[in-house]
C-alpha atoms as a PDB file:
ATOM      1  CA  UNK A   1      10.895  -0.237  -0.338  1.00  0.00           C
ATOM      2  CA  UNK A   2      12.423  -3.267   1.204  1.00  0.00           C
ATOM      3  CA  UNK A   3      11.144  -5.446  -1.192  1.00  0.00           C
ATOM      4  CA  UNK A   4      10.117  -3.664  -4.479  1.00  0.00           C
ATOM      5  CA  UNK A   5       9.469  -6.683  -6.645  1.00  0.00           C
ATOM      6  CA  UNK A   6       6.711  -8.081  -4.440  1.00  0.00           C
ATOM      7  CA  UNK A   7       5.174  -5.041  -3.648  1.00  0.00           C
ATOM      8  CA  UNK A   8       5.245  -4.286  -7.411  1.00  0.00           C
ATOM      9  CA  UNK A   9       3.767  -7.519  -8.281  1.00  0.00           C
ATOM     10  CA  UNK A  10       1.385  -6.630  -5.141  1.00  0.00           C
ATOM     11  CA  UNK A  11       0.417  -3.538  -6.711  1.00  0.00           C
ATOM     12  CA  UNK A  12       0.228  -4.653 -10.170  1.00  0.00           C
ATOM     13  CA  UNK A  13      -2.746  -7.201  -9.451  1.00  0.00           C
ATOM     14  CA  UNK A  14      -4.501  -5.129  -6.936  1.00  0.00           C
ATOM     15  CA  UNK A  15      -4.300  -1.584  -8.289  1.00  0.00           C
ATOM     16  CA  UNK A  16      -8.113  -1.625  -9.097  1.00  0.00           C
ATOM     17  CA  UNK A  17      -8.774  -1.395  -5.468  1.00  0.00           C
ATOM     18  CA  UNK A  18      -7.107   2.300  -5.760  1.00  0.00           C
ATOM     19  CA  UNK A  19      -7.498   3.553  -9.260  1.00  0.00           C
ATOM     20  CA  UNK A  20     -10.434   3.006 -11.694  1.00  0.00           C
ATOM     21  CA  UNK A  21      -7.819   3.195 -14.890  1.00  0.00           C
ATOM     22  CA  UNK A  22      -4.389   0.955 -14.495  1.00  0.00           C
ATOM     23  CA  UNK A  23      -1.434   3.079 -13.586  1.00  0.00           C
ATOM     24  CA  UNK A  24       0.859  -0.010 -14.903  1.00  0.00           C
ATOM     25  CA  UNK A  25       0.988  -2.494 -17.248  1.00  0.00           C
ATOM     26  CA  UNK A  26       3.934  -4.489 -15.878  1.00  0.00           C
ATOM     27  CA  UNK A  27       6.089  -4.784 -12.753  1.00  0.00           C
ATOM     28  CA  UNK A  28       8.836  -2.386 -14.268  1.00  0.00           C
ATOM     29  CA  UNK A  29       6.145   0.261 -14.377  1.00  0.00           C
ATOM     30  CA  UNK A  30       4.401  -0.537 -11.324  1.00  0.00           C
ATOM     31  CA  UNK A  31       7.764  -0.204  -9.451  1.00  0.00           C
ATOM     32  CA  UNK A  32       8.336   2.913 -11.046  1.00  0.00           C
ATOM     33  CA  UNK A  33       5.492   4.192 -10.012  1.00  0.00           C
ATOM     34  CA  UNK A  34       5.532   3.368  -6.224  1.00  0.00           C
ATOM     35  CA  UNK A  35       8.746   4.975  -5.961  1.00  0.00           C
ATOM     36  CA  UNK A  36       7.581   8.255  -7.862  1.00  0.00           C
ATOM     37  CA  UNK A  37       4.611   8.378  -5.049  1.00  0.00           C
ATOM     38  CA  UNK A  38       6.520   7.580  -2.097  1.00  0.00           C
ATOM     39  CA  UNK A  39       4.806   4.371  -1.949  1.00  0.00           C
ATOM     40  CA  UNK A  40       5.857   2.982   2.040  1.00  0.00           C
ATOM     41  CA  UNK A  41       6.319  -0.636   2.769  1.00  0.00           C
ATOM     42  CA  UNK A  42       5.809  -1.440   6.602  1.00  0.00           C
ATOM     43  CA  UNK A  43       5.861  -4.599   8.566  1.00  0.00           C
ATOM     44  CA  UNK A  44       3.144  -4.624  10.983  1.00  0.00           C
ATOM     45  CA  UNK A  45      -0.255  -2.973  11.105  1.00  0.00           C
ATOM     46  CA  UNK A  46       0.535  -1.065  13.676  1.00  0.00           C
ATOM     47  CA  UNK A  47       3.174   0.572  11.571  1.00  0.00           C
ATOM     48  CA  UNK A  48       0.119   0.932   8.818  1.00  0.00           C
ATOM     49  CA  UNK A  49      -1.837   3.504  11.933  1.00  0.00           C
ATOM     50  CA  UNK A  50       0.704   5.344  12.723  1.00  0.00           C
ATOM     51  CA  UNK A  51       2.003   5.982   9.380  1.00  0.00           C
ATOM     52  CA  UNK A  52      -2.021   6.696   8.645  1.00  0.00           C
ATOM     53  CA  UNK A  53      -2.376   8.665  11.835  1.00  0.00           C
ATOM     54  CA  UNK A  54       0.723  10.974  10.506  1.00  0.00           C
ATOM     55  CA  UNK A  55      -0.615  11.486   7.184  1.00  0.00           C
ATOM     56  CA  UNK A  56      -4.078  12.823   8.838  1.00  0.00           C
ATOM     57  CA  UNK A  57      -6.029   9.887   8.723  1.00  0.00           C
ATOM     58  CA  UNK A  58      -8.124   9.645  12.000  1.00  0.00           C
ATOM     59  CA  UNK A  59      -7.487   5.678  13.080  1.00  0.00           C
ATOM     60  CA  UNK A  60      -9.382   5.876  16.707  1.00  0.00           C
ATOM     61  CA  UNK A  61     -12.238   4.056  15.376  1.00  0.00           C
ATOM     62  CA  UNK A  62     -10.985   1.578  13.557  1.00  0.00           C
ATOM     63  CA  UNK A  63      -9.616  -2.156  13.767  1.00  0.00           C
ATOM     64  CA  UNK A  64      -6.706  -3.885  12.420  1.00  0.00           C
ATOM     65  CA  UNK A  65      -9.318  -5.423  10.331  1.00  0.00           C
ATOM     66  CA  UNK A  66     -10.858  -2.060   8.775  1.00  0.00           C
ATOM     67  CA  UNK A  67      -6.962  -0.887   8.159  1.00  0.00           C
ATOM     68  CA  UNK A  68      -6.542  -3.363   6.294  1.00  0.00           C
ATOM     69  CA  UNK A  69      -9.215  -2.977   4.098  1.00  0.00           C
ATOM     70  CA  UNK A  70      -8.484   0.740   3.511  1.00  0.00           C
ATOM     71  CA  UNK A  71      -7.732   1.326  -0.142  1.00  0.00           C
ATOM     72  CA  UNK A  72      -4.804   2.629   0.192  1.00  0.00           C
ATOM     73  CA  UNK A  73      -3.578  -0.642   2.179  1.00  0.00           C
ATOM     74  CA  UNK A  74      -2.133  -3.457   0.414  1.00  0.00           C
ATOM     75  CA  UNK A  75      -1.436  -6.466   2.372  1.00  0.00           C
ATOM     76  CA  UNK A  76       1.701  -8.465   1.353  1.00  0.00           C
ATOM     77  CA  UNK A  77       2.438 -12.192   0.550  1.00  0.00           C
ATOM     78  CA  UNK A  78       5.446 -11.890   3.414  1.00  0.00           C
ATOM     79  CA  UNK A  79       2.796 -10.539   6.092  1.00  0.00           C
ATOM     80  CA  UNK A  80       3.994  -6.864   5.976  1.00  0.00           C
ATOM     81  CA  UNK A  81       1.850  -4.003   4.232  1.00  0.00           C
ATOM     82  CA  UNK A  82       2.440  -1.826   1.331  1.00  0.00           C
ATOM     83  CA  UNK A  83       0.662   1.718   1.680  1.00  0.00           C
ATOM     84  CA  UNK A  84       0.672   3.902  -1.380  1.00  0.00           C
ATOM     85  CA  UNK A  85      -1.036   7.307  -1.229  1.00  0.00           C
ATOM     86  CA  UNK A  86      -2.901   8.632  -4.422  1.00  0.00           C
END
């Protein structure tokens, strides 16, 4: 990650979106624990489909929009993404 304190901090306030039990408790630990799942910071959506597209995730149908709204998908403060497969 490029930028592992704001996609921690990202993480941190958002991670009810992906889990219903916290995974961290603080930015230490939420850092931690992007890096232990190979959590991918990209800078443009269409980075976010392909990287989707690679993992197996079938994109055709949907819009920049509906990416962004996928749970794994966490949009940044700096306008790039952070995706973090569970």
């Amino acid at each position: 990650m490029k930028h592992p304190n704001i996609c921690g901090q990202v993480f941190l306030e958002q991670q009810g979106k992906l889990f219903q039990e916290p995974v961290a408790s603080n930015l230490t630990e939420a850092i931690e624990f992007l890096e232990e799942v190979w959590a991918q910071e990209l800078d443009h959506i269409d980075e976010v489909r392909e990287f989707l597209e690679e993992e197996g995730m079938d994109t055709a149908g949907l819009s920049d929009e509906d990416l962004e709204k996928e749970l794994e998908v966490f949009k940044l403060p700096n306008g790039g993404y952070l995706v973090v497969e569970a």
